[in-house]
N, C-alpha and C. Protein backbone atom coordinates (compact mmCIF):
# COMPACT_ATOMS: atom_id res chain seq x y z
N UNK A 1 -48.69 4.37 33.16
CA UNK A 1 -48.20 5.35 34.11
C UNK A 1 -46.79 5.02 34.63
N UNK A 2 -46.42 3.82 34.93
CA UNK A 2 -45.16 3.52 35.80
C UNK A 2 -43.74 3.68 34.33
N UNK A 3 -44.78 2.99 33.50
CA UNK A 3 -43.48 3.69 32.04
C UNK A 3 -43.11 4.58 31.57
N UNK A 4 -43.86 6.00 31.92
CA UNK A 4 -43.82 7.05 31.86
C UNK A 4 -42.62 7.80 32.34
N UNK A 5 -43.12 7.41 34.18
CA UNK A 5 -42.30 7.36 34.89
C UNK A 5 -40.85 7.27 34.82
N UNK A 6 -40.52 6.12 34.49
CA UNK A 6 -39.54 5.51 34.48
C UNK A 6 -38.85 6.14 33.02
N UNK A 7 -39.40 6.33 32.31
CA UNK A 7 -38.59 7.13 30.96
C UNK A 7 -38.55 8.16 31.02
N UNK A 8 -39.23 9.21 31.71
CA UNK A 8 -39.85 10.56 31.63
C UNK A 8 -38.20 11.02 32.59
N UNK A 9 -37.18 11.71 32.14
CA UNK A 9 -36.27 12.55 32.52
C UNK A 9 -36.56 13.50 33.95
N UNK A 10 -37.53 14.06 33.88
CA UNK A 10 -37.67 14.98 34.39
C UNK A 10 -38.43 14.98 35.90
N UNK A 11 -38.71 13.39 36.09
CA UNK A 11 -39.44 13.26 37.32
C UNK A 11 -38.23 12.26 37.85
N UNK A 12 -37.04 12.28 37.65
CA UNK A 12 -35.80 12.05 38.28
C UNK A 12 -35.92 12.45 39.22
N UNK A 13 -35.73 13.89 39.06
CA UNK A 13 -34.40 14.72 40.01
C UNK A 13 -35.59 15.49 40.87
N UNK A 14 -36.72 15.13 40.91
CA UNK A 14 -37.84 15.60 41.58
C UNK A 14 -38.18 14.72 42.70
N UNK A 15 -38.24 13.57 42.21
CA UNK A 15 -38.71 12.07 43.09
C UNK A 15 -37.10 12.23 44.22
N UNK A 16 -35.90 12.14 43.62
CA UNK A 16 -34.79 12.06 44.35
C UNK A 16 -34.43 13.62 45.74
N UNK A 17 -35.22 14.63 44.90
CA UNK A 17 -35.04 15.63 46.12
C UNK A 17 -36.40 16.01 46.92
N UNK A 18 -37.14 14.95 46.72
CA UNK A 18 -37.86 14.52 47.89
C UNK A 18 -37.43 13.44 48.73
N UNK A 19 -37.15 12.93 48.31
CA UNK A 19 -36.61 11.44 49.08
C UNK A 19 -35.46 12.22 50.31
N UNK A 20 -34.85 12.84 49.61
CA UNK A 20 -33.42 13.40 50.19
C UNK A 20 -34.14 14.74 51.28
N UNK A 21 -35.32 15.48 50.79
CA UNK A 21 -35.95 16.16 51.73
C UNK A 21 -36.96 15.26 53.37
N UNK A 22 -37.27 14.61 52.92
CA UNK A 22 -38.10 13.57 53.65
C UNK A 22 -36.68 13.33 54.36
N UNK A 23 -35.60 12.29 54.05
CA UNK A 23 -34.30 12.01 55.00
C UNK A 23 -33.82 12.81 55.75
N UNK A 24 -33.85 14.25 55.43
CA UNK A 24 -33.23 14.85 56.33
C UNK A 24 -34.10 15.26 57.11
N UNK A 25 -35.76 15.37 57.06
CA UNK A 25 -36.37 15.73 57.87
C UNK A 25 -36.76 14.46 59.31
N UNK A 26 -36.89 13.24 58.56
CA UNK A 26 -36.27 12.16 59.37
C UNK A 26 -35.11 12.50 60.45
N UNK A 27 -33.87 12.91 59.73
CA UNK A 27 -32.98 12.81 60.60
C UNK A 27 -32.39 13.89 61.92
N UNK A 28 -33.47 14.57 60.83
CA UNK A 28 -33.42 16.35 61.95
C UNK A 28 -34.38 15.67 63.21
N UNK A 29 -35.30 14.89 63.19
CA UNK A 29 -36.55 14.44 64.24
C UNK A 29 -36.05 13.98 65.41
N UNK A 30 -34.92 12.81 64.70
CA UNK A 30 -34.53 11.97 65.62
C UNK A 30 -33.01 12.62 66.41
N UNK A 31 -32.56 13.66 65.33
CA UNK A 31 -31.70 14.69 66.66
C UNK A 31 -32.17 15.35 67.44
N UNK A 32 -33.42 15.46 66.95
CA UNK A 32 -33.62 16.49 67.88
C UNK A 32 -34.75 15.67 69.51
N UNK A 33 -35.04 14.42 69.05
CA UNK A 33 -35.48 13.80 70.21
C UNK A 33 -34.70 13.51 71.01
N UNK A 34 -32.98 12.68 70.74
CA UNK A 34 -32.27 12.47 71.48
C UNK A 34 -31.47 13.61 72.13
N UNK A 35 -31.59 15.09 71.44
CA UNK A 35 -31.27 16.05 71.83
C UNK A 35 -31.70 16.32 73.22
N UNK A 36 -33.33 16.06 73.37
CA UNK A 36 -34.35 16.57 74.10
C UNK A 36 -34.16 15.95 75.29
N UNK A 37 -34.07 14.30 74.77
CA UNK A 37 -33.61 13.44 76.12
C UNK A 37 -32.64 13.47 76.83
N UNK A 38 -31.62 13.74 76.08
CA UNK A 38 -30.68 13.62 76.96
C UNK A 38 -30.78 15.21 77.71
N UNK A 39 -30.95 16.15 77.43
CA UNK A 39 -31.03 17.67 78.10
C UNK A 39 -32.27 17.07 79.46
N UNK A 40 -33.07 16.78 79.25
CA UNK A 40 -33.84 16.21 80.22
C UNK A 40 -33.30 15.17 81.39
N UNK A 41 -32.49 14.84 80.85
CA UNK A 41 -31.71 13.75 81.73
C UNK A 41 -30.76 14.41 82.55
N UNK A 42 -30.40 15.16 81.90
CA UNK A 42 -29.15 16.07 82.31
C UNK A 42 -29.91 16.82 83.29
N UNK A 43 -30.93 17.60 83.72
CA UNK A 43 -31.78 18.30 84.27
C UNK A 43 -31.76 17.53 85.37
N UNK A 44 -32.85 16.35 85.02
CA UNK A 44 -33.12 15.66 86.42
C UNK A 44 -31.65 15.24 86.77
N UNK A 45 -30.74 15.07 86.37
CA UNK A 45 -29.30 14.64 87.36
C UNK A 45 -28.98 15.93 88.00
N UNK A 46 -29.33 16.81 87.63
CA UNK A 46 -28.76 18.20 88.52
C UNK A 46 -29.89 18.11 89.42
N UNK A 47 -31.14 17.94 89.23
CA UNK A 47 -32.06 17.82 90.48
C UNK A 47 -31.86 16.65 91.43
N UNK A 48 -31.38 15.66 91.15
CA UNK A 48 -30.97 14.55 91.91
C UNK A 48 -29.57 14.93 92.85
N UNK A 49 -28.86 16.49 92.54
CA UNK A 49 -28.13 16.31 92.56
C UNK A 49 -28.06 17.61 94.04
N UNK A 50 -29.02 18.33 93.63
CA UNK A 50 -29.44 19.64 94.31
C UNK A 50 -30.09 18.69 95.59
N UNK A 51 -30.99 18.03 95.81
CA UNK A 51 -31.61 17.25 96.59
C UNK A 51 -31.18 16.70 97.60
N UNK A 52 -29.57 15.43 96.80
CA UNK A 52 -29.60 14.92 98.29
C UNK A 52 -28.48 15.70 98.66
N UNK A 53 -27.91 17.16 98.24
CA UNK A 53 -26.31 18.26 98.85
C UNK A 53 -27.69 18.72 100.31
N UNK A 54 -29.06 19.08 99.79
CA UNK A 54 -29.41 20.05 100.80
C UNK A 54 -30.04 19.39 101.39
N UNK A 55 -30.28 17.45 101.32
CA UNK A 55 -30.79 16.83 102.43
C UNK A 55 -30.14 16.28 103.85
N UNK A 56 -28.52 16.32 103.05
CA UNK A 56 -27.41 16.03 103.95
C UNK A 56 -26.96 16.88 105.39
């Protein structure tokens, strides 16, 4: 099986645009977590921010 593989042409460019699909779905994850965090962060600083203008 792994010699097959490895000679067989045609499970190249199959194996490689998965790999390359999987990476970008990886990399879409992790934009879009730090996306999330920081918008969240950004939120609570405007609530930190609303808080102590109308505690003053």
């Amino acid at each position: 099986m792994p010699k097959t593989q490895e000679t067989d042409p045609v499970l190249f460019p199959s194996e490689a645009n998965e790999n390359k699909v999987q990476k970008k779905r990886a990399g879409r994850g992790i934009i879009l977590v730090i996306a999330g965090v920081g918008i969240m962060a950004f939120v609570i600083y405007l609530a930190m921010v609303v808080v102590m203008t109308t505690q003053s």
